[in-house]
Protein backbone atom coordinates (compact mmCIF):
# COMPACT_ATOMS: atom_id res chain seq x y z
CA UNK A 1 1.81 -3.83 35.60
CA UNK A 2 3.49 -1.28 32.69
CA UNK A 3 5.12 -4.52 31.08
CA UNK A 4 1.31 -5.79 30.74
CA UNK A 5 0.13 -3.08 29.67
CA UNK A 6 2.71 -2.69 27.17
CA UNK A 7 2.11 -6.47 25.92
CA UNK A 8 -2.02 -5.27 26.01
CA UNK A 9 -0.98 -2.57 23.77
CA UNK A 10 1.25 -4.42 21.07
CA UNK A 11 -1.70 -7.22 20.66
CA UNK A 12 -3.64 -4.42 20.05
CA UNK A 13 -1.09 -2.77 17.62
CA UNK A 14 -0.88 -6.44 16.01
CA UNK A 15 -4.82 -6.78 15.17
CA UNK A 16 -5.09 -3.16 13.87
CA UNK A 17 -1.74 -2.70 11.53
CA UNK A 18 -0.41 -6.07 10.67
CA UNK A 19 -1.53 -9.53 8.66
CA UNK A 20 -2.75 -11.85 11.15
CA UNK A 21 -1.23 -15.07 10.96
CA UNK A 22 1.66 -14.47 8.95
CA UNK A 23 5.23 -13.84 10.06
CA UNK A 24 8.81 -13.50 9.03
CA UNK A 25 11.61 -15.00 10.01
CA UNK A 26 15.52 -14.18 9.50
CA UNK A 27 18.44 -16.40 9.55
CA UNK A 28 20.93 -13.57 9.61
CA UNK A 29 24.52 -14.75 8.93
CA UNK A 30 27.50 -12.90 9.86
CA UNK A 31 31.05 -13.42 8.23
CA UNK A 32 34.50 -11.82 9.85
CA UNK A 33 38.09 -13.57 10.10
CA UNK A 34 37.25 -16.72 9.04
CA UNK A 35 34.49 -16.87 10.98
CA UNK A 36 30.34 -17.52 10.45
CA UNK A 37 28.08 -16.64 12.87
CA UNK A 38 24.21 -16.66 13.52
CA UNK A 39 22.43 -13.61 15.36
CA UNK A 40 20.19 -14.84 18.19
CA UNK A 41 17.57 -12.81 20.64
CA UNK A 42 16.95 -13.74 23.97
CA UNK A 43 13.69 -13.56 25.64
CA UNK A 44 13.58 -11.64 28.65
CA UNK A 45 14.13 -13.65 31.96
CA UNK A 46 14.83 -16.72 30.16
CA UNK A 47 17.88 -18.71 28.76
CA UNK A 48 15.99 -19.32 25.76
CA UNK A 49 17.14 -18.22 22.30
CA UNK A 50 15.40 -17.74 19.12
CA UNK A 51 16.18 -16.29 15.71
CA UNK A 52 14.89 -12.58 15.08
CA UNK A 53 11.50 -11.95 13.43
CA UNK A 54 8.77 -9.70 12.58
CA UNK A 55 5.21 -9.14 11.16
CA UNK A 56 4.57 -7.79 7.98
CA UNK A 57 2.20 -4.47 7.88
CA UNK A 58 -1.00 -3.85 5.87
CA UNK A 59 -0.26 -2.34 2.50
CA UNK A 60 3.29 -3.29 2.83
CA UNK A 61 5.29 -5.66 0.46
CA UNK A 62 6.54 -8.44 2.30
CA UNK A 63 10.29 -8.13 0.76
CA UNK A 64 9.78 -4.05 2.27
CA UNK A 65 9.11 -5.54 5.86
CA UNK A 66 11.58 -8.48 5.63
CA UNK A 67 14.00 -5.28 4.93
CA UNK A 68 12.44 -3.44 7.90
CA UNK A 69 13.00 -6.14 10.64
CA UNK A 70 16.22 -6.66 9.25
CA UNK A 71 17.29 -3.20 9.84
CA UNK A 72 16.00 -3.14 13.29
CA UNK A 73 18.16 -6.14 14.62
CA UNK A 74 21.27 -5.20 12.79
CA UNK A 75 21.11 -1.36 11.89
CA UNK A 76 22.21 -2.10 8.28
CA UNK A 77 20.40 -1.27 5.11
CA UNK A 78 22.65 -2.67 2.11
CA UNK A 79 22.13 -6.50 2.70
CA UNK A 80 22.21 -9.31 0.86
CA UNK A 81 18.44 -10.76 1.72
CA UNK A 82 17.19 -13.99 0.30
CA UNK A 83 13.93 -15.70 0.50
CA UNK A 84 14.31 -19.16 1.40
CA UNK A 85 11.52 -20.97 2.45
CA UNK A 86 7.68 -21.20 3.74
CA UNK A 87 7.01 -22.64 6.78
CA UNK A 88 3.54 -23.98 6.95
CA UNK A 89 3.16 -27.41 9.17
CA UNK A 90 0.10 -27.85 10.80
CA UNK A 91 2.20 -28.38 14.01
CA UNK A 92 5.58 -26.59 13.81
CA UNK A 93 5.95 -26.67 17.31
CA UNK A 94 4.92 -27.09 20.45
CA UNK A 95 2.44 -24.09 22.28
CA UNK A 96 1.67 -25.46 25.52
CA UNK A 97 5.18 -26.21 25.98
CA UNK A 98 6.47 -23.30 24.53
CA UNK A 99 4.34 -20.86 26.17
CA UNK A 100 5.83 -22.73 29.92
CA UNK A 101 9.15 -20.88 28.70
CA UNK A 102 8.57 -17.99 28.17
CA UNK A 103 7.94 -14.97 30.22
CA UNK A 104 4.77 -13.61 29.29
CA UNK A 105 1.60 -12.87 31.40
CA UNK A 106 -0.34 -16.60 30.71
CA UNK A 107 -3.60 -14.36 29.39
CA UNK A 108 -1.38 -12.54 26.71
CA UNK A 109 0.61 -15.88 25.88
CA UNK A 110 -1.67 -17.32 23.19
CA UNK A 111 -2.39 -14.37 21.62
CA UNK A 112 1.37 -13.92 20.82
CA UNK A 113 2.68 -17.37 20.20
CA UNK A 114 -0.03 -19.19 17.93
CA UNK A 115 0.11 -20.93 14.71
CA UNK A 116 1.62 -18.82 11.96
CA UNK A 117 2.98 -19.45 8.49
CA UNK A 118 6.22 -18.24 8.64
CA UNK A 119 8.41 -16.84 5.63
CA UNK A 120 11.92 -17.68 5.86
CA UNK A 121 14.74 -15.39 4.79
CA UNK A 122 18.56 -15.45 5.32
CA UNK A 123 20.84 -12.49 4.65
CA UNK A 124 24.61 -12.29 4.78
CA UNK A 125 26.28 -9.46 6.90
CA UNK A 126 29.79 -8.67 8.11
CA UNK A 127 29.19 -9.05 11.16
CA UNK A 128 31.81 -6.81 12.95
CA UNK A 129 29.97 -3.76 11.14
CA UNK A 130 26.72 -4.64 13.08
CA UNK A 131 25.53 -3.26 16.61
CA UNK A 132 23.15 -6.54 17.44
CA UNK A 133 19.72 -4.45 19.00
CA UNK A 134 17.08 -6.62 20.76
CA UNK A 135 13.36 -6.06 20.84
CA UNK A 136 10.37 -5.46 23.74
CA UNK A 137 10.45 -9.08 24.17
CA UNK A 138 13.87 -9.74 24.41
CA UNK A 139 16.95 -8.60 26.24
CA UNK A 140 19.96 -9.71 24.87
CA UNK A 141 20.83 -10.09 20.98
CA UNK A 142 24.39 -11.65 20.06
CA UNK A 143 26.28 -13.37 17.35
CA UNK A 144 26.48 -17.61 18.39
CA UNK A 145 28.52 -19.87 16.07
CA UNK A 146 27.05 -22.02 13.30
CA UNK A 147 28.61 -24.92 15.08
CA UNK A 148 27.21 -25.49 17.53
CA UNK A 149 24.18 -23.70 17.76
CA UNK A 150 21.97 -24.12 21.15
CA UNK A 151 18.54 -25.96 21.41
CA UNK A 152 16.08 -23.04 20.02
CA UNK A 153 12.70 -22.15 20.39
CA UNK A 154 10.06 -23.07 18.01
CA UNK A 155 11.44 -24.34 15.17
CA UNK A 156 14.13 -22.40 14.35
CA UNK A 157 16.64 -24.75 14.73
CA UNK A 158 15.32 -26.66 11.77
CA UNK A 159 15.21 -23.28 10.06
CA UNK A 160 18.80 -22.43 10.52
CA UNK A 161 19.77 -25.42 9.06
CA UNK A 162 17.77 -25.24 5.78
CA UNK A 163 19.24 -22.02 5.44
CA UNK A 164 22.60 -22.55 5.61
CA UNK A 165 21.70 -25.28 2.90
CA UNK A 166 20.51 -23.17 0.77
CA UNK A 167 23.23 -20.25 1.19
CA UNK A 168 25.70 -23.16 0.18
CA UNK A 169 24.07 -24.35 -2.78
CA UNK A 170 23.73 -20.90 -3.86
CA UNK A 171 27.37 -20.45 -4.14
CA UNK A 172 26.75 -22.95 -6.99
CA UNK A 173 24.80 -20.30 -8.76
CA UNK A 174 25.65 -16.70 -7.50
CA UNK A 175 28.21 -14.70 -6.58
CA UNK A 176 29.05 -14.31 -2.87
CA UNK A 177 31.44 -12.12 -1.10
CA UNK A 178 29.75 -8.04 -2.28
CA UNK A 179 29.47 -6.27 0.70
CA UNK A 180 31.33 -8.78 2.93
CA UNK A 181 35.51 -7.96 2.05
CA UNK A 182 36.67 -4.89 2.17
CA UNK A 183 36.84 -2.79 -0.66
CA UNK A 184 40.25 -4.42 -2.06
CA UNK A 185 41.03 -7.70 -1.05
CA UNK A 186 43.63 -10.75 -2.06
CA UNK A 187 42.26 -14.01 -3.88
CA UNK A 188 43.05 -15.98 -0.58
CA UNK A 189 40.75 -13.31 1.60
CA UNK A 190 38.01 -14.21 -1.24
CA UNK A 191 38.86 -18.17 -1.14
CA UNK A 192 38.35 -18.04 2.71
CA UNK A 193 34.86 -16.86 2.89
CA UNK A 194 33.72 -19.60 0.45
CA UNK A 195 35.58 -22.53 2.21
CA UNK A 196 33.77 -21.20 5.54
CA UNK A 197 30.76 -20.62 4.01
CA UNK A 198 30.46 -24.55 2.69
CA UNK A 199 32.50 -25.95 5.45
CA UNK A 200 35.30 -27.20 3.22
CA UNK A 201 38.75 -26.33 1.91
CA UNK A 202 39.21 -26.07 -1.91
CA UNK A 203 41.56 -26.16 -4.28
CA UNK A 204 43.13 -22.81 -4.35
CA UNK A 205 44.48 -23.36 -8.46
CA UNK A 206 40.80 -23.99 -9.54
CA UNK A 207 39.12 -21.40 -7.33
CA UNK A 208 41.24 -18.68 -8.81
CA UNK A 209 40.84 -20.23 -12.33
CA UNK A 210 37.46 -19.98 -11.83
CA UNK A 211 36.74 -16.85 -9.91
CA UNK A 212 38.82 -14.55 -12.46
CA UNK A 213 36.81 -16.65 -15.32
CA UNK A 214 33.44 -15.35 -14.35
CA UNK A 215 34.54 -11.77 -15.45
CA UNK A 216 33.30 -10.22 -11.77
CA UNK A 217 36.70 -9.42 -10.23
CA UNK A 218 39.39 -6.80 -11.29
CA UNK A 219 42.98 -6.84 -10.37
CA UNK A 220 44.58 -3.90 -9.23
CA UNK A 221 48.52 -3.32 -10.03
CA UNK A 222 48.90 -3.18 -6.14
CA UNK A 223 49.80 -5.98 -4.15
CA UNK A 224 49.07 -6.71 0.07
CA UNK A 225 51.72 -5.33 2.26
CA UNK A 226 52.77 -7.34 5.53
CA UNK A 227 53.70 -10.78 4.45
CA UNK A 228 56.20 -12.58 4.87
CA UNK A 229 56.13 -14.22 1.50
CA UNK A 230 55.63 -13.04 -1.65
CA UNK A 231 52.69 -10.59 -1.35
CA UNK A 232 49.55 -11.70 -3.52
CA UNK A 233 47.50 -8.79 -5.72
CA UNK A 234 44.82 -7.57 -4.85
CA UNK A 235 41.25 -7.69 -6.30
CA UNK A 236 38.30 -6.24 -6.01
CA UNK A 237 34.56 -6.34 -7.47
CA UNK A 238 33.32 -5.05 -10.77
CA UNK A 239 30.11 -3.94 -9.33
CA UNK A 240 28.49 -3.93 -12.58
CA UNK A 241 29.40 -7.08 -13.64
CA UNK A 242 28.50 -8.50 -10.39
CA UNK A 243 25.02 -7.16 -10.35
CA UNK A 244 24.62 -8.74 -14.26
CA UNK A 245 25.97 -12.02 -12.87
CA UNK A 246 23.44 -12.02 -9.98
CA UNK A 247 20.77 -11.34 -12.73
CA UNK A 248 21.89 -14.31 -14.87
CA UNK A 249 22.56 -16.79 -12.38
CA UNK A 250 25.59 -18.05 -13.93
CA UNK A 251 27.15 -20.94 -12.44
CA UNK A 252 29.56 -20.41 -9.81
CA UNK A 253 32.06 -22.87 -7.39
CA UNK A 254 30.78 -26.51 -6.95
């Protein structure tokens, strides 16, 4: 009875302080140790998994509330957030058959899961600096691999992919990697979140040729203690510089 009433009073929330029939959507990677990862809610009393989310309020920009929802699922402020894409078919999914999943009273259902256009954003986070939170609907929230990822609901699984499409073309255009090293960190820590991001290895020559050529990185006089080998200098970003090459979109690694 309270988890009804609780549903009764967040429709009512919904019609009074949020755009009806509009929602967000965030494809929220996570990079750590050579690693990339996708956080994923799970509805309550289910083994279905969808991608986190949230409504946008009245008088409220929607970059401010894709911002907001971010912050409640990770606890992080200082993202990297990117819009992405509109989703708009007429039939994105399946109701009836969604609404069999999941476990919500059946006279609440359709006023929760209906057809919405959907604004996609992604954001990149290092992931071992976030403490995953889930919301009223769900009850677990967790970091899944890229590859694979599991059979979602709605259409997120299609939205996941376009995503990661995008973040890798991107790297084409715009520097990556702010936020997601540590404050000083070698060319080959650099090189490794690239080559995970797009999938692939590259050539370690040209990425440093071209890395130091975009005038973002500075190279301390210290060098990476530990190795075995020949220890490699460290770098880190020239946060002004970065900032002007975000603005100018110069071309990055292809």
């Amino acid at each position: 009875m309270e988890y009804k009433k609780e549903i009764a009073r967040l429709i009512h929330d919904f019609k009074e302080n949020y755009l009806p029939f509009v929602s967000l959507d965030l494809v929220i990677f996570g990079f750590h140790g050579g690693q990339l990862k996708v956080l994923l809610l799970r509805w309550k009393e289910t083994n279905d998994w969808c991608l986190p989310g949230g409504r946008i309020r009245h008088g409220e920009n929607l970059e401010a509330a894709a911002y907001r929802s971010l912050r409640e699922r990770t606890g992080l402020s200082e993202i990297f957030l990117q819009q992405f894409h509109t989703f708009g078919d007429a039939a994105r999914y399946n109701v009836p058959e969604t609404l069999a999943k999941l476990n919500l009273p059946h006279e609440f259902g359709k006023e929760l899961i209906s057809r919405d256009v959907s604004v996609g954003y992604y954001a990149l986070v290092e992931f071992d600096q976030v403490a995953p939170t889930a919301d009223f609907f769900t009850e677990e929230c967790r970091w899944w691999d890229v590859d694979p990822i599991p059979p979602l609901l709605f259409d997120h699984n299609a939205m996941i992919t376009l995503a990661l499409k995008t973040l890798r073309q991107q790297l084409s255009y715009q520097p990556i990697g702010y936020n997601l090293l540590p404050e000083k960190f070698t060319m080959p820590d650099l090189q490794q979140l690239y080559e995970t991001i797009l999938g692939q290895s590259l050539d370690r020559r040209n990425f440093q040729k071209r890395m130091i050529g975009y005038g973002i990185l500075e190279r301390l006089e210290e060098r990476k203690t530990g190795g075995a080998h020949k220890a490699p200098y460290l770098y880190r970003f020239n946060k002004e510089s970065y900032q002007q090459a975000l603005a100018d979109e110069r071309l990055f690694v292809r």
